[in-house]
C-alpha atoms as a PDB file:
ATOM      1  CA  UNK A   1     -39.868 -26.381  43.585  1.00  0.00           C
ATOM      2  CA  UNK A   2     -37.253 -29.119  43.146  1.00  0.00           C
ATOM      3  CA  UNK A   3     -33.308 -28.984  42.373  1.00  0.00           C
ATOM      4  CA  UNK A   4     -31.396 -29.628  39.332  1.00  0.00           C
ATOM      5  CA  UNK A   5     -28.469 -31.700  38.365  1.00  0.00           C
ATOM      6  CA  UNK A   6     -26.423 -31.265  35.745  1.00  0.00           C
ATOM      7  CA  UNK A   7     -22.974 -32.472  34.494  1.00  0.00           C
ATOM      8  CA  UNK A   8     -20.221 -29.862  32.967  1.00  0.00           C
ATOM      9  CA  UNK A   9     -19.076 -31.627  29.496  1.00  0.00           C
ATOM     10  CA  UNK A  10     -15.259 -32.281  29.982  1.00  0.00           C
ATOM     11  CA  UNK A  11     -14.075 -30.960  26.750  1.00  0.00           C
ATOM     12  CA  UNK A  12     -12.103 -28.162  25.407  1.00  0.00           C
ATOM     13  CA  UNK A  13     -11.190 -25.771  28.577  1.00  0.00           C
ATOM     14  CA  UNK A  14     -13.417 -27.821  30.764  1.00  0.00           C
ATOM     15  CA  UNK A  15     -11.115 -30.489  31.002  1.00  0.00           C
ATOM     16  CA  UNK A  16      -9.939 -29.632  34.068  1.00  0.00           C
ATOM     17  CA  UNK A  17     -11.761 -28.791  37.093  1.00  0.00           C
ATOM     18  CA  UNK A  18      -8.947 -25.659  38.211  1.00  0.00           C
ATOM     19  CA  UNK A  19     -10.030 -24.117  34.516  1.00  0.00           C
ATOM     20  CA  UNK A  20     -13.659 -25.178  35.362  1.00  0.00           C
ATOM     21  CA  UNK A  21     -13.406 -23.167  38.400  1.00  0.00           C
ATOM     22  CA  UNK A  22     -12.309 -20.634  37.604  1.00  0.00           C
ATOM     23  CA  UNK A  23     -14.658 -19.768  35.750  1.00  0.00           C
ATOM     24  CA  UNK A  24     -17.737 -20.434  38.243  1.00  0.00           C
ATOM     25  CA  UNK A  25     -16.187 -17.921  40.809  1.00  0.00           C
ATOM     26  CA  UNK A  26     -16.644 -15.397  38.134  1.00  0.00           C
ATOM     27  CA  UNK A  27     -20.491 -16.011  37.465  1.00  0.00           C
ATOM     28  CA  UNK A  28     -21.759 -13.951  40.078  1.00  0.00           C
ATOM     29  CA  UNK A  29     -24.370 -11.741  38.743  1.00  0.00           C
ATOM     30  CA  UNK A  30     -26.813 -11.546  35.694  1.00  0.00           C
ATOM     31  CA  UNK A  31     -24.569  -9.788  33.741  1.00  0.00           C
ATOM     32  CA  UNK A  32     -21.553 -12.901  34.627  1.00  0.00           C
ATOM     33  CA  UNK A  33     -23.710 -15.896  34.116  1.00  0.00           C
ATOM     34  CA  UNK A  34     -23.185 -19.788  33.277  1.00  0.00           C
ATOM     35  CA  UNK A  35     -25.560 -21.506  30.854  1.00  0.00           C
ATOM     36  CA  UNK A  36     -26.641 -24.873  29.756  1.00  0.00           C
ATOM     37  CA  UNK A  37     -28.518 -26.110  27.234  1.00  0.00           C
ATOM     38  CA  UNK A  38     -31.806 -28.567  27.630  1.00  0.00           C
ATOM     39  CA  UNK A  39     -34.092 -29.419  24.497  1.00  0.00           C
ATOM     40  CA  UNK A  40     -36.687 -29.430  27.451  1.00  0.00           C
ATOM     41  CA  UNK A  41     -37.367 -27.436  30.276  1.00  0.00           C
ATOM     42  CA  UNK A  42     -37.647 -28.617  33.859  1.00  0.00           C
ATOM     43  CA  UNK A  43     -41.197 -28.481  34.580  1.00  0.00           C
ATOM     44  CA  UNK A  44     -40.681 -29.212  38.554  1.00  0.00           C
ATOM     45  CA  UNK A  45     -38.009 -26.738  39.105  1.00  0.00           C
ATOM     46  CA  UNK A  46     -37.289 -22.697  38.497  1.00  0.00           C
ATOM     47  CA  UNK A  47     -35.795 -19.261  39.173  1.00  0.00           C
ATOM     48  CA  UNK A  48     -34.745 -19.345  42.996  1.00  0.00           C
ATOM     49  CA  UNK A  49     -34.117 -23.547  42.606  1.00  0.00           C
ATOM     50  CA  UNK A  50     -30.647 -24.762  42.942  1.00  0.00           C
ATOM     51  CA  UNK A  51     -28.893 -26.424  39.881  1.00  0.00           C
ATOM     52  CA  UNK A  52     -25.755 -28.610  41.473  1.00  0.00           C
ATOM     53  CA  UNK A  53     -22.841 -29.318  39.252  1.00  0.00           C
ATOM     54  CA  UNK A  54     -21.435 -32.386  38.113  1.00  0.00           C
ATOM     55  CA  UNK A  55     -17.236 -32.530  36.699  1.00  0.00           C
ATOM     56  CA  UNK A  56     -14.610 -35.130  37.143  1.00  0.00           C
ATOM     57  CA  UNK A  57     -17.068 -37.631  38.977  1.00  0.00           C
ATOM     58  CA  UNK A  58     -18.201 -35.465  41.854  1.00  0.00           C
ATOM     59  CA  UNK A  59     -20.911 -32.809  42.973  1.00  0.00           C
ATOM     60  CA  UNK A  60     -18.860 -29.671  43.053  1.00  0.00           C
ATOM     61  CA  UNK A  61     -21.030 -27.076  43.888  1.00  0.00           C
ATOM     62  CA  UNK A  62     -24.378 -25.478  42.960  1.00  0.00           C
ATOM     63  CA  UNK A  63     -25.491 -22.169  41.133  1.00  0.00           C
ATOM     64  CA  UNK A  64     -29.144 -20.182  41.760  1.00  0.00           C
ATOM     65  CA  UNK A  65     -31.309 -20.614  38.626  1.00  0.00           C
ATOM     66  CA  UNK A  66     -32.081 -17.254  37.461  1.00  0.00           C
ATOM     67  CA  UNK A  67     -34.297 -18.258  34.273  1.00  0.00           C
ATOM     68  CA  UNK A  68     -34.768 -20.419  31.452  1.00  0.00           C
ATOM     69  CA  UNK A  69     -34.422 -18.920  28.263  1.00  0.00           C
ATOM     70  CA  UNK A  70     -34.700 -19.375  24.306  1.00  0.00           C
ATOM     71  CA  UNK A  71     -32.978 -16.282  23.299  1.00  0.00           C
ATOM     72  CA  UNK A  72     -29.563 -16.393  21.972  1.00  0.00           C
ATOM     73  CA  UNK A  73     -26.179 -16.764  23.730  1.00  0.00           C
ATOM     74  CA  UNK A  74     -22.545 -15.878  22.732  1.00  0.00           C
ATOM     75  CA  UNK A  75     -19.993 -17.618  24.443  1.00  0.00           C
ATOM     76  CA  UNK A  76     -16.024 -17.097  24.439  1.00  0.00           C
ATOM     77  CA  UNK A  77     -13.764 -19.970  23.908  1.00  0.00           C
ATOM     78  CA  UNK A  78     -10.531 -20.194  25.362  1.00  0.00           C
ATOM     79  CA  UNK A  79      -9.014 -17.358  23.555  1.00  0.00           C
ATOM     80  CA  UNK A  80     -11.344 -15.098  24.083  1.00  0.00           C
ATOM     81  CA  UNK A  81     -11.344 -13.105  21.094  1.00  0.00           C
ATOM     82  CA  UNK A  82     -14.486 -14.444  18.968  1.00  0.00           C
ATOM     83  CA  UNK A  83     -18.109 -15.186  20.713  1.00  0.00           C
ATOM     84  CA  UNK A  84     -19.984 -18.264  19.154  1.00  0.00           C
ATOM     85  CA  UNK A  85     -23.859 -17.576  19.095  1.00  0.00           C
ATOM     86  CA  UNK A  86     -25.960 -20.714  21.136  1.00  0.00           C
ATOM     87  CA  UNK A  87     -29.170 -21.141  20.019  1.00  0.00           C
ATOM     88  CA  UNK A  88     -32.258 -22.931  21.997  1.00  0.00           C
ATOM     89  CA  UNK A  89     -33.370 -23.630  24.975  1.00  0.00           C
ATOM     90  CA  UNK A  90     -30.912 -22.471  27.790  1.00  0.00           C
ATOM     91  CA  UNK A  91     -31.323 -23.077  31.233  1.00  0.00           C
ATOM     92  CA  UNK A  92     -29.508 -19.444  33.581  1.00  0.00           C
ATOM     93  CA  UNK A  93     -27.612 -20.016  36.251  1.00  0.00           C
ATOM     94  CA  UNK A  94     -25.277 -17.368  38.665  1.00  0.00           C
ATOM     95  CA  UNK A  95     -24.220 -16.998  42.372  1.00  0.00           C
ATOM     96  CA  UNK A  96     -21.832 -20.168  42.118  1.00  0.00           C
ATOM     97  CA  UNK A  97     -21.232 -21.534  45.848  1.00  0.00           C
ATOM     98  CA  UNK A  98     -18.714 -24.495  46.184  1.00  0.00           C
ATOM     99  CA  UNK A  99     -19.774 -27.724  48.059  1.00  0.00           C
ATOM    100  CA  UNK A 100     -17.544 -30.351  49.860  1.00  0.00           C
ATOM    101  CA  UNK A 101     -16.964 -32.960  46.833  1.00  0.00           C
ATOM    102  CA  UNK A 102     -19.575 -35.865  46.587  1.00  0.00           C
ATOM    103  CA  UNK A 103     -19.094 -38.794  44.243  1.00  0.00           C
ATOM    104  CA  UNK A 104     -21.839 -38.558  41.620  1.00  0.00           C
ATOM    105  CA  UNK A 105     -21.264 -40.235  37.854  1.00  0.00           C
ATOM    106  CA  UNK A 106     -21.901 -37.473  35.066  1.00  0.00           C
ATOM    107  CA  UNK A 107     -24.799 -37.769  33.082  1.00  0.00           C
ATOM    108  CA  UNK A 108     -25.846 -36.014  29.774  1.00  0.00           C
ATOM    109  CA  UNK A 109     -28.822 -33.031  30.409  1.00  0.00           C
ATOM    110  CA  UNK A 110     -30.755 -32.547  33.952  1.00  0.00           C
ATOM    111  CA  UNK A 111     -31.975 -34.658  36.668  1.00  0.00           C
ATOM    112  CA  UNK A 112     -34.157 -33.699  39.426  1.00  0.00           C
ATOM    113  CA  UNK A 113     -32.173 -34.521  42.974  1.00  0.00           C
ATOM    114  CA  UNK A 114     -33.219 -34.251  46.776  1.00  0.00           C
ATOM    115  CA  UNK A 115     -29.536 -32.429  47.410  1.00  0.00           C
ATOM    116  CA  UNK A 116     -29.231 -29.812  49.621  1.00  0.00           C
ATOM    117  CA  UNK A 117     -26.661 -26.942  50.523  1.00  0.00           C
END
């Protein structure tokens, strides 16, 4: 089963990777989760792969793929008072585990990569 790569869009409260952070360290469990959307699948990878993250120009950690998903997802902005419902294809990711910084340019959806913890 290969890894994932994927870039965090740097808009809205993602601008920043202390905000960005933040809220990684909080995605550990099922329950606490990060999510990204794909119009396709990874084919090559799955539950118990890796997905590394991609902000500012640099690798910044990775999360444990948990599943991929079509059912519906409400997400808090910044003020937390009103979820927005995500529709699609979602890809499931928790556990988030921080990496020493490597310089990778961001990319729009999911790549396949030979990193490594």
């Amino acid at each position: 089963m290969k890894n994932i790569l994927t870039t965090v869009p740097q808009r809205g409260g993602l601008k920043q990777w202390a905000d960005v952070e933040k809220i990684f360290q909080g995605c550990d469990s099922e329950e606490d989760f990060w999510t990204f959307s794909c119009r396709y699948f990874p084919k090559e990878s799955g539950p118990g792969a890796l997905c590394f993250m991609v902000h500012s120009g640099f690798v910044r950690g990775y999360f444990t793929i948990l599943e991929y998903s079509d059912d519906p997802v409400y997400r808090y902005g910044t003020d937390q008072t009103v979820a927005q419902e995500f529709l699609g294809n979602k890809v499931k990711l928790a556990v988030w585990r921080p990496v020493p910084q490597q310089p990778m340019t961001g990319f729009q959806g999911w790549r396949y990569t030979d990193l490594q913890p």
